[in-house]
Protein backbone atom coordinates (compact mmCIF):
# COMPACT_ATOMS: atom_id res chain seq x y z
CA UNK A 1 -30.38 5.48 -17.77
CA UNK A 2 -33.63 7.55 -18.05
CA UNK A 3 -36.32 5.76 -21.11
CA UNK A 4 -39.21 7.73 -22.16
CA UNK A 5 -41.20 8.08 -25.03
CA UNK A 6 -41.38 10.70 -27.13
CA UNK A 7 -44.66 12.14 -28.87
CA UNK A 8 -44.58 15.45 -31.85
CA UNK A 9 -46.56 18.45 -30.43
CA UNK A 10 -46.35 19.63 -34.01
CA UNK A 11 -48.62 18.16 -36.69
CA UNK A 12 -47.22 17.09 -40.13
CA UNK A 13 -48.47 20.32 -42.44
CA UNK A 14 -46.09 22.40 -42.86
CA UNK A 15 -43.23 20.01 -41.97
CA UNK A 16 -41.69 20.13 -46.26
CA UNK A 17 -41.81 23.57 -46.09
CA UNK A 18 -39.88 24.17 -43.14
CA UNK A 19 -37.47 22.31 -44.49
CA UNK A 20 -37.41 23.02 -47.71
CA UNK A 21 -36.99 27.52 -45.92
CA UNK A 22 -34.04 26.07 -43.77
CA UNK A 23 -36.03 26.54 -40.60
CA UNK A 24 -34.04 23.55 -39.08
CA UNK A 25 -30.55 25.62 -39.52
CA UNK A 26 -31.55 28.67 -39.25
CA UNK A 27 -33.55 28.19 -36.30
CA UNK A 28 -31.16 25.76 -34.12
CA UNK A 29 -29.74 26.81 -30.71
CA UNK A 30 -26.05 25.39 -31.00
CA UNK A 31 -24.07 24.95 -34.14
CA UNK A 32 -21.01 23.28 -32.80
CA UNK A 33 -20.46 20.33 -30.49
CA UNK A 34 -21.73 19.58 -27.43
CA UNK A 35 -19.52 20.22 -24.19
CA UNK A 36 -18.36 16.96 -22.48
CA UNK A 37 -20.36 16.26 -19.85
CA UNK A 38 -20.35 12.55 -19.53
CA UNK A 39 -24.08 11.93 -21.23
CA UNK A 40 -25.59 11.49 -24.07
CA UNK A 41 -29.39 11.76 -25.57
CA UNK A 42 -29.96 8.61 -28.08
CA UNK A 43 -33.28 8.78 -29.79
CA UNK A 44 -34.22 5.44 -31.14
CA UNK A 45 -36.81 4.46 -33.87
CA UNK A 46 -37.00 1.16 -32.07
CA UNK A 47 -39.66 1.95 -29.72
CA UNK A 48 -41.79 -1.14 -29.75
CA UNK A 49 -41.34 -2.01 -25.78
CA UNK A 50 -39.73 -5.49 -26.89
CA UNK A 51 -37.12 -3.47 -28.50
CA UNK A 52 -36.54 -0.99 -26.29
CA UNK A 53 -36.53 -3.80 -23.64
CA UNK A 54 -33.70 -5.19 -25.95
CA UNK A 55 -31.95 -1.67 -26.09
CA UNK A 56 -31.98 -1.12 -22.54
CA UNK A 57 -29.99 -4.68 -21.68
CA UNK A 58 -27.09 -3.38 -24.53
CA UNK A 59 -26.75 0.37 -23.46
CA UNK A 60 -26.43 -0.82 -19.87
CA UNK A 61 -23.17 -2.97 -20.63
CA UNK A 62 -22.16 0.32 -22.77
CA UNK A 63 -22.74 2.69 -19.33
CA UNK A 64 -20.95 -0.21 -17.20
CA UNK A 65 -18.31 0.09 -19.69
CA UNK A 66 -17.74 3.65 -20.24
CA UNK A 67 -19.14 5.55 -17.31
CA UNK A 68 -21.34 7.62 -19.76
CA UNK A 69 -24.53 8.05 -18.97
CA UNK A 70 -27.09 7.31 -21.96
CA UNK A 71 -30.67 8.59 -22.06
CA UNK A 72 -32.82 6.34 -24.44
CA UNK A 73 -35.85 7.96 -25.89
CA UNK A 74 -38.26 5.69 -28.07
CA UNK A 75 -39.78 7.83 -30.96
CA UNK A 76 -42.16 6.96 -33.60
CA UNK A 77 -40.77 7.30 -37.43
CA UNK A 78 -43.40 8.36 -38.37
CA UNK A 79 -43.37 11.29 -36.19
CA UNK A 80 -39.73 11.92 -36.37
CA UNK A 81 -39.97 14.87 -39.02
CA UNK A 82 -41.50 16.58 -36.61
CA UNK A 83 -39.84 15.91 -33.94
CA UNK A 84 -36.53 16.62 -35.50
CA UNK A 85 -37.71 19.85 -36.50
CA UNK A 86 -39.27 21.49 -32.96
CA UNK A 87 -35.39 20.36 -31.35
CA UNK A 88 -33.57 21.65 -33.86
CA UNK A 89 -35.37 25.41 -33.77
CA UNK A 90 -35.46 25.05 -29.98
CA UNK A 91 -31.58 23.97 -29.24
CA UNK A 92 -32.88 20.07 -28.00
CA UNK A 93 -30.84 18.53 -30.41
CA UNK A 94 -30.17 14.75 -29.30
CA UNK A 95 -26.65 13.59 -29.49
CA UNK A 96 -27.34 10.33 -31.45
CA UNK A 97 -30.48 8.82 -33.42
CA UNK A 98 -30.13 5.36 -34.40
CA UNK A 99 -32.63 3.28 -36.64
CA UNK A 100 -33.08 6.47 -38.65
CA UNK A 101 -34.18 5.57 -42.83
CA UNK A 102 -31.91 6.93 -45.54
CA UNK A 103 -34.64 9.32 -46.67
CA UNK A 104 -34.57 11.18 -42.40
CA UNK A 105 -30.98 10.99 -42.86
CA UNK A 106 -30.91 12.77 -46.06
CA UNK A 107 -33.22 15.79 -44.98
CA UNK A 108 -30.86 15.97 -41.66
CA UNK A 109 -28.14 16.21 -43.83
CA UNK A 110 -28.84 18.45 -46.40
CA UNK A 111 -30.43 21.07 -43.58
CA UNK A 112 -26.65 21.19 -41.93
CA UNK A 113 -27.87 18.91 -38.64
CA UNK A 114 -26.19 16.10 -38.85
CA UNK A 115 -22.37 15.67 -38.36
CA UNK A 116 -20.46 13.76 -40.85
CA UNK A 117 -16.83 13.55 -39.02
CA UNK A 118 -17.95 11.12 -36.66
CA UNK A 119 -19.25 8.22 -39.18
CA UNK A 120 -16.22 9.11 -41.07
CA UNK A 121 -14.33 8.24 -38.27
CA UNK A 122 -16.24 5.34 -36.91
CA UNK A 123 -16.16 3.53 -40.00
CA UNK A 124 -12.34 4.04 -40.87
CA UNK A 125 -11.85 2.73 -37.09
CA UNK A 126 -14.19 -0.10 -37.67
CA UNK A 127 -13.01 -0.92 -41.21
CA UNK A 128 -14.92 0.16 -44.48
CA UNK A 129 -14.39 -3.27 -45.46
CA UNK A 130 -16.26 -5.32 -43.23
CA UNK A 131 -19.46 -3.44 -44.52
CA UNK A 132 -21.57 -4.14 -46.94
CA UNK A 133 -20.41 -2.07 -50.36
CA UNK A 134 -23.90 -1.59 -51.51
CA UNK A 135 -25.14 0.27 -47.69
CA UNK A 136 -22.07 2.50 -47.38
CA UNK A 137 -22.33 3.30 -51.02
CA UNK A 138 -26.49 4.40 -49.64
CA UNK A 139 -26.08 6.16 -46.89
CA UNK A 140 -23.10 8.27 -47.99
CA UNK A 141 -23.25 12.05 -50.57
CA UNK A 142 -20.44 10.54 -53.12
CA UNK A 143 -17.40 9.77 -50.03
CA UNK A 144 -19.43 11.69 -47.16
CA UNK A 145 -20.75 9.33 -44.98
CA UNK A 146 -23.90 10.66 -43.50
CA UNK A 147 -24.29 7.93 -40.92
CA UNK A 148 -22.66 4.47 -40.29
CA UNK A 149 -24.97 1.80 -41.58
CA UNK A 150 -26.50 -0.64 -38.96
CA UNK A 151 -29.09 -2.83 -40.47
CA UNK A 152 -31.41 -3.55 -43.18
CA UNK A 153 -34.64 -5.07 -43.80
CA UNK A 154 -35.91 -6.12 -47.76
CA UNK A 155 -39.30 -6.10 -49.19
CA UNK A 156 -41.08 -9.47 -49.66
CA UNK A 157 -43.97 -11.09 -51.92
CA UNK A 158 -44.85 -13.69 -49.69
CA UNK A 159 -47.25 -16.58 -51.63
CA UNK A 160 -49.21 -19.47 -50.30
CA UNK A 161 -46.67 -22.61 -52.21
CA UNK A 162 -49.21 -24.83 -51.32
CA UNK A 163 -52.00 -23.13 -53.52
CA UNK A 164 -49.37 -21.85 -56.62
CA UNK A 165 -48.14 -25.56 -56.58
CA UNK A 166 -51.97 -27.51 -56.92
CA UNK A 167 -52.70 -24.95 -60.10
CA UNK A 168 -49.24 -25.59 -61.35
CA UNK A 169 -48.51 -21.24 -61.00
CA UNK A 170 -44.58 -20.42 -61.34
CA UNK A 171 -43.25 -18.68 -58.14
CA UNK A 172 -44.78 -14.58 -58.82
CA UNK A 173 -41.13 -13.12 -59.64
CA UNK A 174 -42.41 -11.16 -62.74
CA UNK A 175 -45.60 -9.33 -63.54
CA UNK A 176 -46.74 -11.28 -65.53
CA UNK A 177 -46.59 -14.31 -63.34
CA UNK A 178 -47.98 -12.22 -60.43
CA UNK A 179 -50.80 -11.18 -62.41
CA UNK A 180 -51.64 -14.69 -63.79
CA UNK A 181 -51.41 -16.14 -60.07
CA UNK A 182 -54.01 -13.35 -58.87
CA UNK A 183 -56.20 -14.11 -61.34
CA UNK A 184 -56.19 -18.08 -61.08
CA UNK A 185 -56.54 -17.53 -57.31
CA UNK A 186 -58.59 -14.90 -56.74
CA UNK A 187 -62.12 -16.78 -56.57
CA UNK A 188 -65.65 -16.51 -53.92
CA UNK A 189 -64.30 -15.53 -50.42
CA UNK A 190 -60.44 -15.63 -51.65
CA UNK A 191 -58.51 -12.84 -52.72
CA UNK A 192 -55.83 -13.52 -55.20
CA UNK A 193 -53.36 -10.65 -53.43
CA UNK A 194 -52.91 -8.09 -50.47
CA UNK A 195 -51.35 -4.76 -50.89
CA UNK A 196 -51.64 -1.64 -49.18
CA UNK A 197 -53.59 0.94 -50.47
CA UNK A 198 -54.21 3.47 -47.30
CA UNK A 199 -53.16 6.98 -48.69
CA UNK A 200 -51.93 8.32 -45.62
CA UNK A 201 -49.56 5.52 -44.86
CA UNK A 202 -45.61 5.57 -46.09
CA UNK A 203 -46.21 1.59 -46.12
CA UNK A 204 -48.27 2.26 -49.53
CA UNK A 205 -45.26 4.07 -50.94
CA UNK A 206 -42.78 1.16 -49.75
CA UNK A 207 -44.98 -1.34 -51.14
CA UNK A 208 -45.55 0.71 -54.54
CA UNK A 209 -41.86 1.02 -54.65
CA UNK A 210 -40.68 -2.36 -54.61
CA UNK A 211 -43.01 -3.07 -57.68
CA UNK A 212 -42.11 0.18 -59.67
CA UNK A 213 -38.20 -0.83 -59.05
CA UNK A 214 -38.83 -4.38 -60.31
CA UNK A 215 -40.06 -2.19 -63.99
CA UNK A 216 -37.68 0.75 -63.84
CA UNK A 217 -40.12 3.26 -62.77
CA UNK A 218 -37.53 5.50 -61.12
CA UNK A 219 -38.77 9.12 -59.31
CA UNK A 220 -36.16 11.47 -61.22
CA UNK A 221 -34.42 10.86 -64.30
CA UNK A 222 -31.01 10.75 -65.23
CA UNK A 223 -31.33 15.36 -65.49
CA UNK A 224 -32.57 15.15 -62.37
CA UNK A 225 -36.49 15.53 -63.36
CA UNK A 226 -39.42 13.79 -62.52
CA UNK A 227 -40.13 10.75 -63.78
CA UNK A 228 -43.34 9.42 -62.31
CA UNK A 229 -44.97 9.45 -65.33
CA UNK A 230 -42.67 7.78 -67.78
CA UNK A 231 -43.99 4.61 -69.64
CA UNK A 232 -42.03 2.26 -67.16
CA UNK A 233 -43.79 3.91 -63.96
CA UNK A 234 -47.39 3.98 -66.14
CA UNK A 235 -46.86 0.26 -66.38
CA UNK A 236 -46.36 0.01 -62.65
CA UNK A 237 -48.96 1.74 -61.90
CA UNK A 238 -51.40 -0.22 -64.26
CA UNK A 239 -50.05 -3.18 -62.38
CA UNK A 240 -50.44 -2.40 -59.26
CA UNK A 241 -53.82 -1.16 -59.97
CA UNK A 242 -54.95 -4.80 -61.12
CA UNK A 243 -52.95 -6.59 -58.67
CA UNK A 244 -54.64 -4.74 -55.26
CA UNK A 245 -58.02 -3.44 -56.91
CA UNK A 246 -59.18 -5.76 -59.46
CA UNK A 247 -57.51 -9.10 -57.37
CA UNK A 248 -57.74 -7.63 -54.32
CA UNK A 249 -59.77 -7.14 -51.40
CA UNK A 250 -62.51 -4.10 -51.37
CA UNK A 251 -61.68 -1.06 -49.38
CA UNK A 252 -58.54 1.25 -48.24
CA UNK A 253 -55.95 -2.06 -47.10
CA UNK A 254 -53.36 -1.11 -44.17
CA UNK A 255 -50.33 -2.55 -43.25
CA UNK A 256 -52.30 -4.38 -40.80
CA UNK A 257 -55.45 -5.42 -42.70
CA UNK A 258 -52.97 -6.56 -45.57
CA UNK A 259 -51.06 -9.49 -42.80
CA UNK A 260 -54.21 -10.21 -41.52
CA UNK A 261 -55.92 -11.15 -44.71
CA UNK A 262 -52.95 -13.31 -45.76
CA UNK A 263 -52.41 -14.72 -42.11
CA UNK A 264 -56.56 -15.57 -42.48
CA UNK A 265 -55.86 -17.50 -45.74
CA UNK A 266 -58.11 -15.32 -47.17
CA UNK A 267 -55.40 -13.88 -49.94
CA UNK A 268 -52.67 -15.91 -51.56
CA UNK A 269 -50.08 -13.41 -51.92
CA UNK A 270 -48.73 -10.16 -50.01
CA UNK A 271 -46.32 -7.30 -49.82
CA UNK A 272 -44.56 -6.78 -47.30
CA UNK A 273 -41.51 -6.09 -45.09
CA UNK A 274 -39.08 -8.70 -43.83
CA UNK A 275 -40.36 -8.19 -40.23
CA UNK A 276 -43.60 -10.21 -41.33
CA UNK A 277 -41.39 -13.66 -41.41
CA UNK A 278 -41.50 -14.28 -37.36
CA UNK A 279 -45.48 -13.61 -36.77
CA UNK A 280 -45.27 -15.64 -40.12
CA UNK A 281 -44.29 -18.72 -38.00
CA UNK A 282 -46.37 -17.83 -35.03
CA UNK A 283 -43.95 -16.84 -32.92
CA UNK A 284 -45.65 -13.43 -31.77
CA UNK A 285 -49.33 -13.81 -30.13
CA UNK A 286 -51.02 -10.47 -30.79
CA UNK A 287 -50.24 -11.20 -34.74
CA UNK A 288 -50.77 -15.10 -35.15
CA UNK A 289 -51.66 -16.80 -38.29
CA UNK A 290 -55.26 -17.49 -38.03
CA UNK A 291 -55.74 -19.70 -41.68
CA UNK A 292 -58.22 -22.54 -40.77
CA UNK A 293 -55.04 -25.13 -40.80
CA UNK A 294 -53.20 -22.84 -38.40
CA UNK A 295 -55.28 -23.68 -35.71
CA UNK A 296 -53.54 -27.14 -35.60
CA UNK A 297 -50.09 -26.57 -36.66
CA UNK A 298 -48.53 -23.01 -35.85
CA UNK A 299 -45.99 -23.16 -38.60
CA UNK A 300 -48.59 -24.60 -41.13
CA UNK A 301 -48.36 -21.49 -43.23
CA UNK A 302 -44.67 -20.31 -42.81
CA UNK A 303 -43.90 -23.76 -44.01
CA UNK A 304 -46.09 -23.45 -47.10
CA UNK A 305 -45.22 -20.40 -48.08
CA UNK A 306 -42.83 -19.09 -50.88
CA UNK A 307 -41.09 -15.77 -50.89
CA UNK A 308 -40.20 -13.85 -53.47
CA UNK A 309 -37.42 -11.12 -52.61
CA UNK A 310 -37.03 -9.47 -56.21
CA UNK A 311 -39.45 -9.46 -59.08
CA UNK A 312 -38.73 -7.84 -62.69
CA UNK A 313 -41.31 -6.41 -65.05
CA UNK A 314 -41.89 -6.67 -69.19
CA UNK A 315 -39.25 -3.19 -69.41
CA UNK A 316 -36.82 -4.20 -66.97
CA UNK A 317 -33.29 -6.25 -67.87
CA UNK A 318 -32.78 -7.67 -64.69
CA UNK A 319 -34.99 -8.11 -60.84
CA UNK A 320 -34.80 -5.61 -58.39
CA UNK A 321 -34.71 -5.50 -54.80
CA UNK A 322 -36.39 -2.65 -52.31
CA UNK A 323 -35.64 -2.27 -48.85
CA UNK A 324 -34.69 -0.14 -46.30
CA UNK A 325 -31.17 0.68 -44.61
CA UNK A 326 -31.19 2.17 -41.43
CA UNK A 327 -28.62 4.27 -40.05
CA UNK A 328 -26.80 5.44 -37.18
CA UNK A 329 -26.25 9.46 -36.70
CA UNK A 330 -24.88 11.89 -34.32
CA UNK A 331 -26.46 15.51 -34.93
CA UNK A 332 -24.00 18.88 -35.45
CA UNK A 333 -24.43 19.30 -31.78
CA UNK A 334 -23.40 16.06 -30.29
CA UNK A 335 -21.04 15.49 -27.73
CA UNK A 336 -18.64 13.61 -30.21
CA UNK A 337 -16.38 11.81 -28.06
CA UNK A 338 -19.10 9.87 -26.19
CA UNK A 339 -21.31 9.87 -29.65
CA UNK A 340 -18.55 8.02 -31.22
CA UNK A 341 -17.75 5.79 -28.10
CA UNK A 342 -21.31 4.84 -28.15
CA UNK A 343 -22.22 3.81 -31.79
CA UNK A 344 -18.76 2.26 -32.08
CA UNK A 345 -20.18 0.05 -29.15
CA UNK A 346 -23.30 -0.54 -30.85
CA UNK A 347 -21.63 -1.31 -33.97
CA UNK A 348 -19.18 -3.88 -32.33
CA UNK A 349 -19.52 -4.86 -28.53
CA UNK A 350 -23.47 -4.58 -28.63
CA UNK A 351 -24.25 -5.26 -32.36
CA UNK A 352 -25.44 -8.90 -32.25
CA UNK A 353 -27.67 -8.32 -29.23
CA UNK A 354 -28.70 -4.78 -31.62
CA UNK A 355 -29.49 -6.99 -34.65
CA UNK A 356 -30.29 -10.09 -32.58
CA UNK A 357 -33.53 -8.00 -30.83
CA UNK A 358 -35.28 -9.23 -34.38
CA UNK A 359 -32.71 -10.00 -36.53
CA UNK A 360 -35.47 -10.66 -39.37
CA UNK A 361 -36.04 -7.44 -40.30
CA UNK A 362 -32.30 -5.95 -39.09
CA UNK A 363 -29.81 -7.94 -41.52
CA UNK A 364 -26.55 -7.14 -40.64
CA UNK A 365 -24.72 -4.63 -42.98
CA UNK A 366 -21.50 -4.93 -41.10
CA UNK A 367 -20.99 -8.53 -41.95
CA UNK A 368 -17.97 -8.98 -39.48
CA UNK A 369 -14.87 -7.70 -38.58
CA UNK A 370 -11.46 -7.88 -40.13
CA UNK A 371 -10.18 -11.14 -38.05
CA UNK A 372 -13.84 -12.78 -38.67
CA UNK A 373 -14.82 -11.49 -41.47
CA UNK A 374 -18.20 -13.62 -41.54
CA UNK A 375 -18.49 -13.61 -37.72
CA UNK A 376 -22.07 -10.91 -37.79
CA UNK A 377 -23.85 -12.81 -40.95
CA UNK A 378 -23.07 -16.10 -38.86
CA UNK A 379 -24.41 -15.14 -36.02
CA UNK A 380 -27.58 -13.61 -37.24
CA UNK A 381 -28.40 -16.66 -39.54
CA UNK A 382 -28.40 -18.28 -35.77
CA UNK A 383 -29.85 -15.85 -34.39
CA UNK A 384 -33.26 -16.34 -32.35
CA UNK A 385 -36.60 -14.85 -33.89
CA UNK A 386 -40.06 -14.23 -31.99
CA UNK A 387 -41.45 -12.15 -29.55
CA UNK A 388 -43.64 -14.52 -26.68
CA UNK A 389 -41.69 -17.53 -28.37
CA UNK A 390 -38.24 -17.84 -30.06
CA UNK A 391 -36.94 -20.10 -32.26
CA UNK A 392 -33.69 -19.60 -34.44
CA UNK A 393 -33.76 -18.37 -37.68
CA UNK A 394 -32.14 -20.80 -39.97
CA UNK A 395 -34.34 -23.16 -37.87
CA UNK A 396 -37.59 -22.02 -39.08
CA UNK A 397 -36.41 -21.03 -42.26
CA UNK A 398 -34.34 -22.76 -44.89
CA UNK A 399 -30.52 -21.41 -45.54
CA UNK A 400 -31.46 -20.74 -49.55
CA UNK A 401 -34.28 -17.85 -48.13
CA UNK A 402 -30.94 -16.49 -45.63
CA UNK A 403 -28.58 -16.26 -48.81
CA UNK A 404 -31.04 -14.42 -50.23
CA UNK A 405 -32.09 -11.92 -47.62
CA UNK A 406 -28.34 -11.72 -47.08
CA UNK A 407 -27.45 -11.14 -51.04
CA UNK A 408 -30.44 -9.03 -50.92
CA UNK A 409 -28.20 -6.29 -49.30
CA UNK A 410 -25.55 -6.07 -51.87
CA UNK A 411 -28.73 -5.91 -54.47
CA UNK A 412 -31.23 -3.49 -52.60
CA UNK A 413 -31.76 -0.16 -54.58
CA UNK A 414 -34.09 3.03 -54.24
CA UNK A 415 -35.80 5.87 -55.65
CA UNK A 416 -33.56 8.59 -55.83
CA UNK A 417 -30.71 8.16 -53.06
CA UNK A 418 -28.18 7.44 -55.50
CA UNK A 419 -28.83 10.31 -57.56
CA UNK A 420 -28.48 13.19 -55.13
CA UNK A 421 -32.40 13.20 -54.24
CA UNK A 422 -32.24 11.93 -50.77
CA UNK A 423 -33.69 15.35 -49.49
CA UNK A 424 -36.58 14.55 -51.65
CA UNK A 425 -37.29 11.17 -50.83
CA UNK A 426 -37.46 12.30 -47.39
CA UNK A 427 -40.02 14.77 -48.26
CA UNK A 428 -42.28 12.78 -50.24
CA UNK A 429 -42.37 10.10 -46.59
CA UNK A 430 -43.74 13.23 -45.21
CA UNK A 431 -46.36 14.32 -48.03
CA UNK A 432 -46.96 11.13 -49.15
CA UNK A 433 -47.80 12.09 -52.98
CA UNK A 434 -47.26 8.71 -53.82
CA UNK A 435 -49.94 6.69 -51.34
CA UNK A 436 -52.55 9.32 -52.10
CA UNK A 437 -52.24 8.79 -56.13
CA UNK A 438 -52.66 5.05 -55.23
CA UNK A 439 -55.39 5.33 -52.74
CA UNK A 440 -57.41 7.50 -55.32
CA UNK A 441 -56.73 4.60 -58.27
CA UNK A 442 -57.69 1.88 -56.37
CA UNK A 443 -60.90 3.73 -55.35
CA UNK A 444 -61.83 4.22 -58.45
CA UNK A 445 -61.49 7.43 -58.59
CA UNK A 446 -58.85 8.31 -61.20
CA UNK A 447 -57.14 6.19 -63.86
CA UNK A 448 -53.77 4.18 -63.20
CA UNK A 449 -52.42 6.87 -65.75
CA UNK A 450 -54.01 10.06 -63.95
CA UNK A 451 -52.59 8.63 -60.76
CA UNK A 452 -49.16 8.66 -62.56
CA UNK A 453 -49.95 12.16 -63.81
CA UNK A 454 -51.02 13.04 -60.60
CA UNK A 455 -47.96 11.50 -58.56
CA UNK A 456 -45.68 13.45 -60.74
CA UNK A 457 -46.98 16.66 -60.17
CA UNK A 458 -47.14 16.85 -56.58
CA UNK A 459 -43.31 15.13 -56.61
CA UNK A 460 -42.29 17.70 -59.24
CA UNK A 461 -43.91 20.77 -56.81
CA UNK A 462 -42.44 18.99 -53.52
CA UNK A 463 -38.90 19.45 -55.53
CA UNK A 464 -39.25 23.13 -56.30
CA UNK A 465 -40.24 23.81 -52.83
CA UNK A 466 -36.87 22.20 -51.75
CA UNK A 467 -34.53 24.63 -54.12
């Protein structure tokens, strides 16, 4: 097995609107199956080396197995797009991608690259029913599955318990309780909440996301138009606008600079991904709590911390959940014997050492199999998290945060997969209309409601260019 790393030649402008011209068909060397030849090409979007370290161990017992020969590539998601598009014009189609984002799998699918017999297959031989209702019901066109569904990781509002508790602040599950917790906590060298606000980072759209879903702000309405600027997304955007600018700390915040100001004990609340919850315990050493009490007690501040995994706003009826589903996919030119062989591996022999590699940001979505049907959830509730130490998971944290990651599943919705706009999702990932509306509102430089106005247009143009 050959591992190498791969890196786009090509830069992002210009990647929507070869897309949205069919470049990707049009342009691709093979347009049937691959001839048998005893190896595949897997490019995974697990490419920190821990994980591809983790990757390596499972595809080895797969090649011991099977005799096929599997050549791992680690790419960037971010770079993906890209990526996807250079192979498919020049021919260098992989067989398989896994870890690939409903809104990748989406563009894939709706510019002919992706075969849909195989997941259909897979997941008929694996049993619909031992997957989660909610993922299959994600990453499939009405009963075209466009992938089988792996894993999933949720979107958090982590809180410091410790300071909510001494003011007497309810747990931050609404706006309004968000909003009254950043204020009360937000005083001289303390920030009251960290959120991303770096334009040119998807992260800022995630992180947006999860609070516009908790209000209703949806991207297209039920006729299929644009909705950015409704009254529901207006109020998100207001929100958001007071939670990271007015409570927040000064200047563009990252995904990185956002942990690290929490981790510092320098904010009291922050958004962000499942993955945060090992370094939250200290188990990883180049992203350690560094809050003056961590310095004594490692898990000081994942034991005095509350998480919030859905919140609900003033024009909402009920929470809502964001996360992310990732998927596995075998392209149109995939060797589909070995393709199939493989995932099915991945998805049964190798799926608790798959999820296990950092099981809290890959919940199962294949919760077991039809003589256990619990047997995947079980294990990954046991299941060791950490990078340079491990611990198990319902060791560090309590089983009432599991149920709910694991519920969270079943609950997680998104902008616009469920309505036929997964080509457009993927698109704005690339363009990023919605990070740049919220980078220029928390800068000051336009108004929550021209950064609605302003979202909405370049959404409404990225459509068009995609008809």
């Amino acid at each position: 097995m050959r591992i190498r790393t791969l890196r786009a030649r090509t830069t992002a402008a210009g990647v929507t609107a070869a897309l949205s011209l069919g470049l990707l068909s049009g342009c691709a060397g093979g347009t049937g199956p691959g001839r048998p030849d005893g190896e595949i090409t897997v490019w995974s979007q697990e490419n920190l080396p821990d994980r591809v370290a983790a990757t390596e161990k499972v595809i080895d017992g797969f090649e011991r197995r099977t005799g096929v020969e599997v050549h791992l590539v680690g790419v960037d998601e971010g770079q993906m797009p890209q990526l996807i598009m250079s192979a498919a014009a020049s021919g260098t189609l992989p067989d398989v991608i896994g870890a690939a984002p409903m809104g990748q799998v989406w563009q894939m699918y709706t510019n002919g690259l992706l075969n849909t017999d195989v997941p259909r297959r897979i997941i008929g031989e694996l049993g619909r029913s031992t997957f989660d209702a909610n993922a299959l019901r994600l990453t499939s066109d009405g009963a075209t599955a466009l992938g089988v569904p792996s894993d999933a990781w949720l979107q958090l509002l982590v809180y410091r318990e410790d300071r909510f508790a001494r003011q007497a602040l309810a747990p931050p599950d609404t706006y309004a309780r968000a909003l009254t917790a950043a204020k009360a906590l937000t005083t001289k060298g303390h920030d009251g909440m960290s959120a991303a606000t770096d334009p040119g980072d998807v992260f800022t759209s995630q992180s947006f996301e999860s609070l516009a879903l908790a209000n209703d702000c949806q991207l297209v309405d039920g006729r299929h138009e644009i909705a950015l600027d409704s009254p529901n997304c207006a109020t998100a955007f207001r929100t958001y606008d007071e939670l990271a600018r007015v409570y927040g700390a000064p200047g563009t915040q990252t995904v990185d600079s956002t942990r690290a100001t929490y981790f510092a004990g320098r904010s009291s609340m922050v958004v962000w991904s499942s993955f945060l919850l090992d370094e939250l315990a200290g188990l990883r050493e180049d992203a350690r709590p560094s809050c003056p009490e961590c310095a004594k007690d490692g898990g000081f501040l994942s034991d005095n911390s509350g998480i919030v995994t859905a919140m609900r706003g003033p024009d909402a009826d009920e929470p809502a959940q964001f996360g992310e589903i990732t998927s596995w996919v075998t392209t149109r030119t995939a060797e589909t014997a070995a393709s199939r062989e493989f995932i099915e591996y991945m998805m049964g022999t190798g799926y608790e050492d798959w999820f296990g590699m950092a099981p809290e940001g890959k919940i199962p979505v294949r919760t077991g199999t039809a003589a256990a049907p619990g047997r995947y959830l079980d294990t990954w509730r046991h299941s060791d998290i950490g990078v340079d130490t491990r611990r198990p998971l319902d060791e560090v944290f309590p089983r009432s945060l599991l149920d709910q990651l694991a519920a969270g599943v079943g609950a997680l919705r998104r902008w616009g997969i469920t309505q036929g706009e997964g080509a457009l999702v993927g698109a704005t990932n690339g363009e990023l209309p919605v990070p740049k509306a919220i980078g220029a509102m928390t800068g000051g430089q336009s108004s929550p409601s021209e950064a609605a106005h302003d979202a909405a247009e370049e959404v409404a143009a990225l459509k068009r260019s995609l008809q």
